[in-house]
PDB file of N, CA and C in Angstrom:
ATOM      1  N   UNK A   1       9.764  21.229  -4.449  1.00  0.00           N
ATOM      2  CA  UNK A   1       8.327  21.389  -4.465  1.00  0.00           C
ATOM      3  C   UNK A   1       7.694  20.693  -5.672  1.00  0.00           C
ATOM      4  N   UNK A   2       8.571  20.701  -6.723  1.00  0.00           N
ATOM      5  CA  UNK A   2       7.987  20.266  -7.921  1.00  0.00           C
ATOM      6  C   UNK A   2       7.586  18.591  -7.589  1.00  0.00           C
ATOM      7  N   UNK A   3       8.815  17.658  -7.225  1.00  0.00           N
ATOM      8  CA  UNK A   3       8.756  16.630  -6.687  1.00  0.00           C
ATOM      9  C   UNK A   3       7.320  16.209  -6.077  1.00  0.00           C
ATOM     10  N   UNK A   4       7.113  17.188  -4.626  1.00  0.00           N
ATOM     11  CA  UNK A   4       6.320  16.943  -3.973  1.00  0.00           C
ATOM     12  C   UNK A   4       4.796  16.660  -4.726  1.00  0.00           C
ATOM     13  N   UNK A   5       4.658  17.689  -5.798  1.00  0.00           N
ATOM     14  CA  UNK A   5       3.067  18.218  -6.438  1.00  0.00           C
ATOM     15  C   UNK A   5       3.260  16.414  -6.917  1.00  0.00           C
ATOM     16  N   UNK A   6       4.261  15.678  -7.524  1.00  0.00           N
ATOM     17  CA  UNK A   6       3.801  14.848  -8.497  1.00  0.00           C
ATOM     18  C   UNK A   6       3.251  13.414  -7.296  1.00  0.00           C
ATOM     19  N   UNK A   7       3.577  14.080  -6.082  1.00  0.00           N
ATOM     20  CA  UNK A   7       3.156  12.629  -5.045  1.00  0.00           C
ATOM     21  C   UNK A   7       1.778  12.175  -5.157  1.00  0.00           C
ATOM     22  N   UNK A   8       1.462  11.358  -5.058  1.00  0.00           N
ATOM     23  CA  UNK A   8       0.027  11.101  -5.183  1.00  0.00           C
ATOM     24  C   UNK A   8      -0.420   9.943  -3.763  1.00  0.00           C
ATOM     25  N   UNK A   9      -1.452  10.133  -3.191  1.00  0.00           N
ATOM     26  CA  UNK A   9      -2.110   8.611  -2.089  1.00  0.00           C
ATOM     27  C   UNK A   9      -2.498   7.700  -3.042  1.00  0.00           C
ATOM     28  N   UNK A  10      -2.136   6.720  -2.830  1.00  0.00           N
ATOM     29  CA  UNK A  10      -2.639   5.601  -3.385  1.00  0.00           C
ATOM     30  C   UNK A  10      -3.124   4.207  -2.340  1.00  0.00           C
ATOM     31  N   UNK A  11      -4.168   3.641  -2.607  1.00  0.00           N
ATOM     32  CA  UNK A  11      -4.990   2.263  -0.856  1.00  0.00           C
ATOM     33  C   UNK A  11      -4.255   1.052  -1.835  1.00  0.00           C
ATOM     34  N   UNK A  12      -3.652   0.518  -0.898  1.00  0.00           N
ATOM     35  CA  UNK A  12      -3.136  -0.883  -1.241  1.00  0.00           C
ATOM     36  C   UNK A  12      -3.624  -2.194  -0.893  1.00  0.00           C
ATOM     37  N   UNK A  13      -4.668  -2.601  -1.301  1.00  0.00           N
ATOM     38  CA  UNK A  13      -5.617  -3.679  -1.401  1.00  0.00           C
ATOM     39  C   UNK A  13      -4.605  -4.812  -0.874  1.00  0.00           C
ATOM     40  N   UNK A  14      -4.114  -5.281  -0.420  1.00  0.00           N
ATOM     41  CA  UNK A  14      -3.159  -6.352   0.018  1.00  0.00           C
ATOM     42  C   UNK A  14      -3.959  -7.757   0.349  1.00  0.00           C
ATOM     43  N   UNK A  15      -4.104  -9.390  -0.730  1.00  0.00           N
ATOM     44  CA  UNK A  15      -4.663 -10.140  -0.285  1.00  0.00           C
ATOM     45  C   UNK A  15      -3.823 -11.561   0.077  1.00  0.00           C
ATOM     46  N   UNK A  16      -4.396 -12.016   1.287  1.00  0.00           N
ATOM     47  CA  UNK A  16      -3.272 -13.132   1.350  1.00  0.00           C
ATOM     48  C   UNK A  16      -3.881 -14.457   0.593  1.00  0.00           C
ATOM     49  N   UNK A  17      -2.996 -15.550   0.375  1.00  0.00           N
ATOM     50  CA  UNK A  17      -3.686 -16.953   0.435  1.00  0.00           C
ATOM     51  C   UNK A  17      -4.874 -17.332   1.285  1.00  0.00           C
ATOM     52  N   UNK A  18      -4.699 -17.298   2.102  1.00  0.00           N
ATOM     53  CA  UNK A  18      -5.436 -17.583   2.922  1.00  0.00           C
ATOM     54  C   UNK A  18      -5.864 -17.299   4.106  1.00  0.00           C
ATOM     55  N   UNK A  19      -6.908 -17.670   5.227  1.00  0.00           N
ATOM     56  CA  UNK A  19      -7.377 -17.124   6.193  1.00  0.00           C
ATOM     57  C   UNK A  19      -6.061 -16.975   7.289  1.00  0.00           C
ATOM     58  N   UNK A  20      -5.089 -18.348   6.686  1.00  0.00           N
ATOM     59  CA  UNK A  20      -4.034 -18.309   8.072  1.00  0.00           C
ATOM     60  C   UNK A  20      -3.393 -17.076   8.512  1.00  0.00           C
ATOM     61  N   UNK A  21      -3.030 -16.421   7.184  1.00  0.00           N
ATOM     62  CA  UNK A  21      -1.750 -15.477   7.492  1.00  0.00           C
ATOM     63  C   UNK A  21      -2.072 -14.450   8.169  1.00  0.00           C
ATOM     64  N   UNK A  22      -1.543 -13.878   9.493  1.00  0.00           N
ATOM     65  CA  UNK A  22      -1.337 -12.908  10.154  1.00  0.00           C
ATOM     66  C   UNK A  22      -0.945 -11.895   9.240  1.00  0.00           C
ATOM     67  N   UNK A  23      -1.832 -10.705   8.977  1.00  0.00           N
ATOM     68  CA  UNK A  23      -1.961  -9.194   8.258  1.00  0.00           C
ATOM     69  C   UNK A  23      -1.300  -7.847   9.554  1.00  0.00           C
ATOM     70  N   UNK A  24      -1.361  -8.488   9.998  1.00  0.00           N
ATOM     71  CA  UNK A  24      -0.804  -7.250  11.052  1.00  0.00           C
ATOM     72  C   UNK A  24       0.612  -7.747  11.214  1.00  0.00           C
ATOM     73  N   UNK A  25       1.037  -9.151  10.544  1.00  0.00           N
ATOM     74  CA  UNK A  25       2.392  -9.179  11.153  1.00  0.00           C
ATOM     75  C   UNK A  25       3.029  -8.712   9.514  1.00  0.00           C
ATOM     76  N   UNK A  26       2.268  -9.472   8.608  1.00  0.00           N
ATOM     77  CA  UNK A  26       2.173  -8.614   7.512  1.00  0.00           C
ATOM     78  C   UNK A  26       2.538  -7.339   7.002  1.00  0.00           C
ATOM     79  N   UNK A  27       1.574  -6.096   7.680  1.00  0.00           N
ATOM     80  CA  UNK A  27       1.991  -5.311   7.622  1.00  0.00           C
ATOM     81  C   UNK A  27       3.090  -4.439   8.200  1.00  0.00           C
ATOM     82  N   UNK A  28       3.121  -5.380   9.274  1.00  0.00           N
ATOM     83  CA  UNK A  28       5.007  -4.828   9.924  1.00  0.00           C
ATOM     84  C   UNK A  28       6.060  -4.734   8.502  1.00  0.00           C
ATOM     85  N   UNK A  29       5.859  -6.062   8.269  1.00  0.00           N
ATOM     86  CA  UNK A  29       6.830  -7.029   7.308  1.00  0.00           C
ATOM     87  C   UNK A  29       7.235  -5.767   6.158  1.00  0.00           C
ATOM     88  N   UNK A  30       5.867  -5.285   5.556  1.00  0.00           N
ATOM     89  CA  UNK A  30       5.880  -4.037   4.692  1.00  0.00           C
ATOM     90  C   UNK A  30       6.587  -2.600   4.807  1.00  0.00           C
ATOM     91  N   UNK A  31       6.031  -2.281   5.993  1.00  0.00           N
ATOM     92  CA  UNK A  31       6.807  -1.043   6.659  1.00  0.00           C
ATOM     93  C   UNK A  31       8.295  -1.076   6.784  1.00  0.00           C
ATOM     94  N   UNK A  32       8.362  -1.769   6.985  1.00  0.00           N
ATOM     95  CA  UNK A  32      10.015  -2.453   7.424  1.00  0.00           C
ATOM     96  C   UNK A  32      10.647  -2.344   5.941  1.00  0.00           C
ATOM     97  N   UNK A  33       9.789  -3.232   4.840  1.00  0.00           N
ATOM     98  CA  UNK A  33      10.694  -3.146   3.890  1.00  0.00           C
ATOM     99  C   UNK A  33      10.604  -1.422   3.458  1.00  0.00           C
ATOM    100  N   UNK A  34       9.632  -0.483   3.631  1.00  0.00           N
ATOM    101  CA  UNK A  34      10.134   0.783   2.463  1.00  0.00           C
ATOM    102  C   UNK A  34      10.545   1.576   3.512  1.00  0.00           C
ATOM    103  N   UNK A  35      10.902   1.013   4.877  1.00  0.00           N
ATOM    104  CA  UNK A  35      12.101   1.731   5.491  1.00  0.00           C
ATOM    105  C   UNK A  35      13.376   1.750   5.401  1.00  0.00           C
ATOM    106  N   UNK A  36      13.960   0.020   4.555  1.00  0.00           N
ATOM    107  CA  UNK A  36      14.979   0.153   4.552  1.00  0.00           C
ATOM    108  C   UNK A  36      15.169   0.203   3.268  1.00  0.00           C
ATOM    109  N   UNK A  37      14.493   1.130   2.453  1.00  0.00           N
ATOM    110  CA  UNK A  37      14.697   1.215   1.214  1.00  0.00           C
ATOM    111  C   UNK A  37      14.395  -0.027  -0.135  1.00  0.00           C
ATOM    112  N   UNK A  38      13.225  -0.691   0.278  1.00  0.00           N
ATOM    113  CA  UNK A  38      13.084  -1.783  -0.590  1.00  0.00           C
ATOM    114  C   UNK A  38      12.225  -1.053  -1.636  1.00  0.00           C
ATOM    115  N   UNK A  39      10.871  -0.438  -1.034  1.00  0.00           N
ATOM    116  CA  UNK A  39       9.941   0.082  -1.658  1.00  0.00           C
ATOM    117  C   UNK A  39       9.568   1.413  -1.754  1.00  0.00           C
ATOM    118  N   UNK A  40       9.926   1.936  -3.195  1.00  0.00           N
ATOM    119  CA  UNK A  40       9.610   4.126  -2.920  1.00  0.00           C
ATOM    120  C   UNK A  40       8.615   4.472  -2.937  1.00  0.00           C
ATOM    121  N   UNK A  41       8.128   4.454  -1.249  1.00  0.00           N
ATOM    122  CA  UNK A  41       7.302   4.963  -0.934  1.00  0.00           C
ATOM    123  C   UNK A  41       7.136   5.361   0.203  1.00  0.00           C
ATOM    124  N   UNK A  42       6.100   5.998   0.590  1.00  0.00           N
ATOM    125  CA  UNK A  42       5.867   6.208   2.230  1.00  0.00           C
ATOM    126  C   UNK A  42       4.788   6.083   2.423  1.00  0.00           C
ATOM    127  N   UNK A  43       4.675   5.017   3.618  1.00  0.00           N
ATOM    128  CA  UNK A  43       3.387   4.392   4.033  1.00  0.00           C
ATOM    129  C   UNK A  43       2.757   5.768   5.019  1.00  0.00           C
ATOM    130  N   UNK A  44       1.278   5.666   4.776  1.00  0.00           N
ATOM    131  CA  UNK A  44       0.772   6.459   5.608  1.00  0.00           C
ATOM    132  C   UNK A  44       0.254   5.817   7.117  1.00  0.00           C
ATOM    133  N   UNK A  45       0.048   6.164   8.067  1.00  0.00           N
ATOM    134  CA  UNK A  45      -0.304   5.966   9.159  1.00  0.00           C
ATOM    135  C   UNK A  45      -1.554   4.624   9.399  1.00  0.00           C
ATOM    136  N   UNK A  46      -2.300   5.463   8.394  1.00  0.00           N
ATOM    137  CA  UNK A  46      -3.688   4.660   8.085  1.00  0.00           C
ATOM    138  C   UNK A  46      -3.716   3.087   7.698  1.00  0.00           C
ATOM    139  N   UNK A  47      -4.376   2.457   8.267  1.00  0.00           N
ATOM    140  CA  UNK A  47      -4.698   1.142   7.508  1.00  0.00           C
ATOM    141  C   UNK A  47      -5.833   0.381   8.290  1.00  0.00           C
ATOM    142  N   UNK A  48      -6.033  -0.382   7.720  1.00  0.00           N
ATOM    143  CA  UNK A  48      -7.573  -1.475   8.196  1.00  0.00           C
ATOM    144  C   UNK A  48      -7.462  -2.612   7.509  1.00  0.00           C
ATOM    145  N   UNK A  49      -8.334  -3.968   7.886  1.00  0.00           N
ATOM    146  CA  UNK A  49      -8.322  -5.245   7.844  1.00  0.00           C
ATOM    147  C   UNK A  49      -9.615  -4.829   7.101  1.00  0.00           C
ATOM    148  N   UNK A  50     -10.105  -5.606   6.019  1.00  0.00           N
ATOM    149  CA  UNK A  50     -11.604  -5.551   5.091  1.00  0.00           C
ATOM    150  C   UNK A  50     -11.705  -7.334   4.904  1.00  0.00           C
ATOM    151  N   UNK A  51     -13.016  -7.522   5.232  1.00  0.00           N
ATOM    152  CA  UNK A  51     -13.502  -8.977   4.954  1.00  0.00           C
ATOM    153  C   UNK A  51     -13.916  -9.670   3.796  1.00  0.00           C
ATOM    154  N   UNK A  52     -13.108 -10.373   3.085  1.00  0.00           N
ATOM    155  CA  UNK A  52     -13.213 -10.760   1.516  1.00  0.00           C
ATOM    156  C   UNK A  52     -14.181 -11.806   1.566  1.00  0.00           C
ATOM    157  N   UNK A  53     -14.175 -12.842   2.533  1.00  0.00           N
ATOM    158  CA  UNK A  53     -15.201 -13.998   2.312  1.00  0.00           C
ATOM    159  C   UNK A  53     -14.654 -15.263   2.883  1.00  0.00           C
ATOM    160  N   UNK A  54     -15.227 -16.340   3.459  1.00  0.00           N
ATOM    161  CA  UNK A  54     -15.148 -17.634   3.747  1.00  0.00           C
ATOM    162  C   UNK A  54     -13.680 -17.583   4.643  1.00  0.00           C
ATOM    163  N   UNK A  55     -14.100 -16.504   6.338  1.00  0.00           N
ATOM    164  CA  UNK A  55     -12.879 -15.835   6.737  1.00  0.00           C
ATOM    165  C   UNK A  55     -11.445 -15.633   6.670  1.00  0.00           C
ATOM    166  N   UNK A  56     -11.393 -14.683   5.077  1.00  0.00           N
ATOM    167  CA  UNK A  56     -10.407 -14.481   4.856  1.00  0.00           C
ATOM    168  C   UNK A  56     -10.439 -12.692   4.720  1.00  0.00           C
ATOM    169  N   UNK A  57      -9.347 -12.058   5.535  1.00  0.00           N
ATOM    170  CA  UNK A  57      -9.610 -10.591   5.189  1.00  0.00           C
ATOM    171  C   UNK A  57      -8.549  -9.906   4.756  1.00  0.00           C
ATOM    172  N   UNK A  58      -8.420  -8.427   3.841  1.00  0.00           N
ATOM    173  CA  UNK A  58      -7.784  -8.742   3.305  1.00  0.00           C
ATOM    174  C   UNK A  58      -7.240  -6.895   3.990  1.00  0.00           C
ATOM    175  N   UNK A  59      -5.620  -6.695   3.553  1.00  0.00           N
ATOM    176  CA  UNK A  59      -5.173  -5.637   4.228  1.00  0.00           C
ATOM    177  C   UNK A  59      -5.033  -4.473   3.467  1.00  0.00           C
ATOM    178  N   UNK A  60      -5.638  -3.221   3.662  1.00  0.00           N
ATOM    179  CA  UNK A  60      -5.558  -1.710   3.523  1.00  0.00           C
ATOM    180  C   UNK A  60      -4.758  -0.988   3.971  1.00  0.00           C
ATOM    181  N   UNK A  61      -3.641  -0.487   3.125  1.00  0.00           N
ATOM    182  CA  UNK A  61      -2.833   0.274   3.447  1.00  0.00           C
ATOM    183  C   UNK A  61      -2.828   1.447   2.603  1.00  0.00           C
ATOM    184  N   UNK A  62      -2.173   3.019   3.234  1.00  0.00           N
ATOM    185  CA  UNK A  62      -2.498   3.735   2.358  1.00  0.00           C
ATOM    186  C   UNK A  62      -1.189   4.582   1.925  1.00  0.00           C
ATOM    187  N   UNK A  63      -0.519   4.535   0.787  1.00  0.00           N
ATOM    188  CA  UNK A  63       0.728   5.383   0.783  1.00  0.00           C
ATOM    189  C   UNK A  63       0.769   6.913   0.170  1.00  0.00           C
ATOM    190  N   UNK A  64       1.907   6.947   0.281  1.00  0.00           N
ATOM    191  CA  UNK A  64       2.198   8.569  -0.807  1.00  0.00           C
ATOM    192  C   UNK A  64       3.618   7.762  -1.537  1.00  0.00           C
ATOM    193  N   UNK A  65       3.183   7.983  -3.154  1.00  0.00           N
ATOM    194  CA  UNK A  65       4.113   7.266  -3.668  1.00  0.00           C
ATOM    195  C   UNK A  65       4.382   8.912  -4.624  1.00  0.00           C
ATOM    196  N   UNK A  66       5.953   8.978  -4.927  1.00  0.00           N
ATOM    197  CA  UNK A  66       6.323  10.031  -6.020  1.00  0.00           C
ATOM    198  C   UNK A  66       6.354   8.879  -7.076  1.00  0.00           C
ATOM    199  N   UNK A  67       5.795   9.236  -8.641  1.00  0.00           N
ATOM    200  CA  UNK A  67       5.504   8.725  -9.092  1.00  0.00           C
ATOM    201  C   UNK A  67       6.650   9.443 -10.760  1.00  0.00           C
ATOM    202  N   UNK A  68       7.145  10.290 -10.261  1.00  0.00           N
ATOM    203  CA  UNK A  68       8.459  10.829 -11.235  1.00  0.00           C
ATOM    204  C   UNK A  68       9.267   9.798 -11.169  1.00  0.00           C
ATOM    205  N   UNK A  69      10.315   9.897 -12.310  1.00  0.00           N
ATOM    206  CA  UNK A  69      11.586   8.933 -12.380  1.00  0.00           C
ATOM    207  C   UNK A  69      10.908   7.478 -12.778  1.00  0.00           C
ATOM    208  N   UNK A  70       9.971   7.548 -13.498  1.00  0.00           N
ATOM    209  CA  UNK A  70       9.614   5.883 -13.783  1.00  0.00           C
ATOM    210  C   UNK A  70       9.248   5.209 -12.505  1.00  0.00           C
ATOM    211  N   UNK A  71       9.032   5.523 -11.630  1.00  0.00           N
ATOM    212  CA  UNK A  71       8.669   4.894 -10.202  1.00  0.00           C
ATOM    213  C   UNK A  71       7.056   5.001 -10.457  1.00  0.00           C
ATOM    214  N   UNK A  72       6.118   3.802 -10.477  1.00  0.00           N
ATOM    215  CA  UNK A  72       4.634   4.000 -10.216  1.00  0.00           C
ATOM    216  C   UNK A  72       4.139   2.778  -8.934  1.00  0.00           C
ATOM    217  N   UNK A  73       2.567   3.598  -8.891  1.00  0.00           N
ATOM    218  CA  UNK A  73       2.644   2.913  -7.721  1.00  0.00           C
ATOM    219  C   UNK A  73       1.936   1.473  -8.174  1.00  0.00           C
ATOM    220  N   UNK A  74       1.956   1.234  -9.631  1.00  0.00           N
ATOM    221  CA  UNK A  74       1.181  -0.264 -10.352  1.00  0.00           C
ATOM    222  C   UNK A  74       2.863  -1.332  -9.525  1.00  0.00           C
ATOM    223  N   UNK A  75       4.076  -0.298 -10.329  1.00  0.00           N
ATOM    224  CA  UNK A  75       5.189  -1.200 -10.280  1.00  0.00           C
ATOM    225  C   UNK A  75       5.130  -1.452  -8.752  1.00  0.00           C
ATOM    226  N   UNK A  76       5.299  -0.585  -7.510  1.00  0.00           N
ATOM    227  CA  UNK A  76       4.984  -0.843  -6.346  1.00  0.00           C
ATOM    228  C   UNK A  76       4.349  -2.198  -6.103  1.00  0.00           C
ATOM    229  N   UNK A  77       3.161  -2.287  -6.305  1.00  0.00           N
ATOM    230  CA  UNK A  77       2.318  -3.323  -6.187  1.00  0.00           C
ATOM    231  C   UNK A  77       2.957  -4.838  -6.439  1.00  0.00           C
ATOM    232  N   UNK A  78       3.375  -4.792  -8.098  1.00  0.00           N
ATOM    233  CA  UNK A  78       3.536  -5.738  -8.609  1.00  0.00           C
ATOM    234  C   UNK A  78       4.651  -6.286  -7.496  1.00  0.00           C
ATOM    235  N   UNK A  79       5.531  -5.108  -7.352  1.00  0.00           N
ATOM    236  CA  UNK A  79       6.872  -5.602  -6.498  1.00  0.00           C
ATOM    237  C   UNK A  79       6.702  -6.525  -4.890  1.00  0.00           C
ATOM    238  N   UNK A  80       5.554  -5.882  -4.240  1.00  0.00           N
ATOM    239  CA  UNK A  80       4.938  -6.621  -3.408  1.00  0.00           C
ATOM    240  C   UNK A  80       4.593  -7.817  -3.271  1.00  0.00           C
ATOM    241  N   UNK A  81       4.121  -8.258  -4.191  1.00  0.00           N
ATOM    242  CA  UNK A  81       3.378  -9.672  -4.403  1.00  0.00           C
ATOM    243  C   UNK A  81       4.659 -10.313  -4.857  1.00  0.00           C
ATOM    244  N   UNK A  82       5.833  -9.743  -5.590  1.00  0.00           N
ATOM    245  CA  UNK A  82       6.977 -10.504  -6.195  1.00  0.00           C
ATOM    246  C   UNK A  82       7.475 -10.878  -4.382  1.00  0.00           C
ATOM    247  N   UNK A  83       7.665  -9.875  -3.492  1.00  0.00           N
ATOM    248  CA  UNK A  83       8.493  -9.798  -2.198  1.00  0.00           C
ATOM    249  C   UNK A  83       7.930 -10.623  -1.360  1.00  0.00           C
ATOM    250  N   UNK A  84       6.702 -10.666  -0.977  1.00  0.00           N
ATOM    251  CA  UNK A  84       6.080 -11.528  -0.097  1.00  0.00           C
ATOM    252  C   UNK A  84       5.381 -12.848  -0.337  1.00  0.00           C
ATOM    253  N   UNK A  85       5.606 -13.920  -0.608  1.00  0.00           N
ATOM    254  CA  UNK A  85       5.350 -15.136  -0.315  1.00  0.00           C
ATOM    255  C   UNK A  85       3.852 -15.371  -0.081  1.00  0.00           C
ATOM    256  N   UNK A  86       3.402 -14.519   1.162  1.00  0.00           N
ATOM    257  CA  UNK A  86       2.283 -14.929   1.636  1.00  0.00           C
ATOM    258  C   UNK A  86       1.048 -14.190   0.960  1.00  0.00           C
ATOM    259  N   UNK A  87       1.418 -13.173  -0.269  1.00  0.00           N
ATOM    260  CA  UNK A  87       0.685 -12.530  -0.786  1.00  0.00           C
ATOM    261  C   UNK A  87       0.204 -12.862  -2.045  1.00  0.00           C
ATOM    262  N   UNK A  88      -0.984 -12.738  -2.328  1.00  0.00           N
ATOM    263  CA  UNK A  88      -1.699 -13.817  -3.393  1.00  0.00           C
ATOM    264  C   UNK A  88      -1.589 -12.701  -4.644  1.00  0.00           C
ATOM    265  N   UNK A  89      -2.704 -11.278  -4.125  1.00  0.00           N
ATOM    266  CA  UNK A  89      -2.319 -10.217  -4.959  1.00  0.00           C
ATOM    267  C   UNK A  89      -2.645  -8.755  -4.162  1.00  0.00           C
ATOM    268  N   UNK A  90      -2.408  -7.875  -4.816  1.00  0.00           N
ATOM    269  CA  UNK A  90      -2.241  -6.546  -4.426  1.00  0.00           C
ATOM    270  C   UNK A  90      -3.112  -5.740  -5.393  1.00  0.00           C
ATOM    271  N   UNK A  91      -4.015  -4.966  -5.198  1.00  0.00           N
ATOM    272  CA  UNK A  91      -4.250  -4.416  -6.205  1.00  0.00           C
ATOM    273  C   UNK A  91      -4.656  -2.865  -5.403  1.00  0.00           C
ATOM    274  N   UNK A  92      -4.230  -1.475  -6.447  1.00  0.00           N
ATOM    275  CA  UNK A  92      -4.037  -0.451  -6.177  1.00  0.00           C
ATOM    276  C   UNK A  92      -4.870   0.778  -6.910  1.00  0.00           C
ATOM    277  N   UNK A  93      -5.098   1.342  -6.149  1.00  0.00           N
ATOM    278  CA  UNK A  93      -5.909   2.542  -6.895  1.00  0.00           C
ATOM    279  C   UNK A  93      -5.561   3.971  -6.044  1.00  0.00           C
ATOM    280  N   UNK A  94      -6.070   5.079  -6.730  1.00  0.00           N
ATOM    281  CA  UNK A  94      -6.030   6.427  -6.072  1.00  0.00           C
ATOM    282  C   UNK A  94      -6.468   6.549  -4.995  1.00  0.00           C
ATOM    283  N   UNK A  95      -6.179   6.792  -4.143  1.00  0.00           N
ATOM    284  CA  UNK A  95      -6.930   7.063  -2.809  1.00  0.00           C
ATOM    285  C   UNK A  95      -8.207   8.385  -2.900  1.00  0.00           C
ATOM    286  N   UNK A  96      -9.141   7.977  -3.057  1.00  0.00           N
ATOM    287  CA  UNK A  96     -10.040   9.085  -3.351  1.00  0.00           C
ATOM    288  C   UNK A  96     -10.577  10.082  -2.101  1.00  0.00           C
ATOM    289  N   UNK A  97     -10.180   9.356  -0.807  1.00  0.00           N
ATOM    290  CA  UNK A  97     -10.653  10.474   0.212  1.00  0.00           C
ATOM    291  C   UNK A  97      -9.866  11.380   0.191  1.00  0.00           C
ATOM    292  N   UNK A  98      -8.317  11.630   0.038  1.00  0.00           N
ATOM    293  CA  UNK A  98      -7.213  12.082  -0.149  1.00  0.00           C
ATOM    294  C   UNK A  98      -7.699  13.298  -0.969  1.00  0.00           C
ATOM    295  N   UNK A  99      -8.295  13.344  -2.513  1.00  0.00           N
ATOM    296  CA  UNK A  99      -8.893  13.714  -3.244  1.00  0.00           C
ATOM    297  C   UNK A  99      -9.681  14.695  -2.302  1.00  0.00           C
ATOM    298  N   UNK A 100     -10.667  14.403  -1.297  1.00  0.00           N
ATOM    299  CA  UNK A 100     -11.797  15.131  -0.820  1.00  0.00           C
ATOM    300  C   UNK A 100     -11.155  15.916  -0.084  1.00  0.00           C
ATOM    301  N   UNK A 101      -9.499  16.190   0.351  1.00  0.00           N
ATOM    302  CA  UNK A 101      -9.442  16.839   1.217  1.00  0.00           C
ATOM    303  C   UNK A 101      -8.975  15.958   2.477  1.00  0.00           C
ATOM    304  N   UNK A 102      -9.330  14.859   2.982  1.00  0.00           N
ATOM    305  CA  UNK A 102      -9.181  14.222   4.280  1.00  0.00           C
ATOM    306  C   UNK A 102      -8.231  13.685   4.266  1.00  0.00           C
ATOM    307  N   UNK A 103      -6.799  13.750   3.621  1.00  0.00           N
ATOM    308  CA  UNK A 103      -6.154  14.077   4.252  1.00  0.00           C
ATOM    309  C   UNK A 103      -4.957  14.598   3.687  1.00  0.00           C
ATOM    310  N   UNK A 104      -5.723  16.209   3.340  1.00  0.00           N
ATOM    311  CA  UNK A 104      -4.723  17.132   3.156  1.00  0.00           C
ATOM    312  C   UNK A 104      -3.532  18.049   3.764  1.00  0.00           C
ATOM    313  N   UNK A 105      -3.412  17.174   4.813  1.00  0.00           N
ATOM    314  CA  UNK A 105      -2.150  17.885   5.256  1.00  0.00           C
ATOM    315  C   UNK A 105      -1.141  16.987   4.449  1.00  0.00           C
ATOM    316  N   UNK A 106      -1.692  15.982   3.687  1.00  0.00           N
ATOM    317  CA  UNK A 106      -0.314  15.159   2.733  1.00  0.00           C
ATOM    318  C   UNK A 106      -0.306  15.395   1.361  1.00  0.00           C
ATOM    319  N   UNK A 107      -1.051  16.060   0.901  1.00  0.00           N
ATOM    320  CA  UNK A 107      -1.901  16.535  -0.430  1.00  0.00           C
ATOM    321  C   UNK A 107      -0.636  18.175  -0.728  1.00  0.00           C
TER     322      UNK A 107
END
């Protein structure tokens, strides 16, 4: 239980190079890796495509990262952009609806 309290949601801003890259094949690509143990975390269900500019959009994902044992979800990130090629940058913050309650059955 103790474990669990230190989990936190965190939205994973995910941006590619460019307009080319497929984000939905993308985000397979992701899932896949912290299934087979690349990345400690667990992706949540949730995600969406957001429109950055001059059609390029960029991918929302939302995890539960335990953040004990030196594991954060900055290093997460960084590790992302090291793993994928097609990823320009990643940038991460608290998930604040999570915060409101919506979606506390992971809280």
């Amino acid at each position: 239980r103790d474990e669990e309290a230190r989990c936190e949601t965190f939205r994973f801003e995910v941006k590619p190079w460019d307009g080319e890259c497929d984000l939905l094949k993308l985000e397979d690509k992701l899932r896949k890796a912290e299934k087979s143990g690349g990345l400690n975390l667990t992706w949540l269900e949730k995600s969406s495509l957001e429109e950055v500019g001059f059609g390029i959009q960029k991918l929302l994902l939302y995890a539960r990262v335990n953040e004990s044992g030196g594991n954060s979800a900055d290093a997460i990130a960084e590790m992302i952009g090291e793993l994928f090629e097609e990823v320009q940058s990643v940038d991460v913050a608290p998930d604040e609806s999570a915060s409101a309650g919506i979606w506390g059955q992971f809280n």
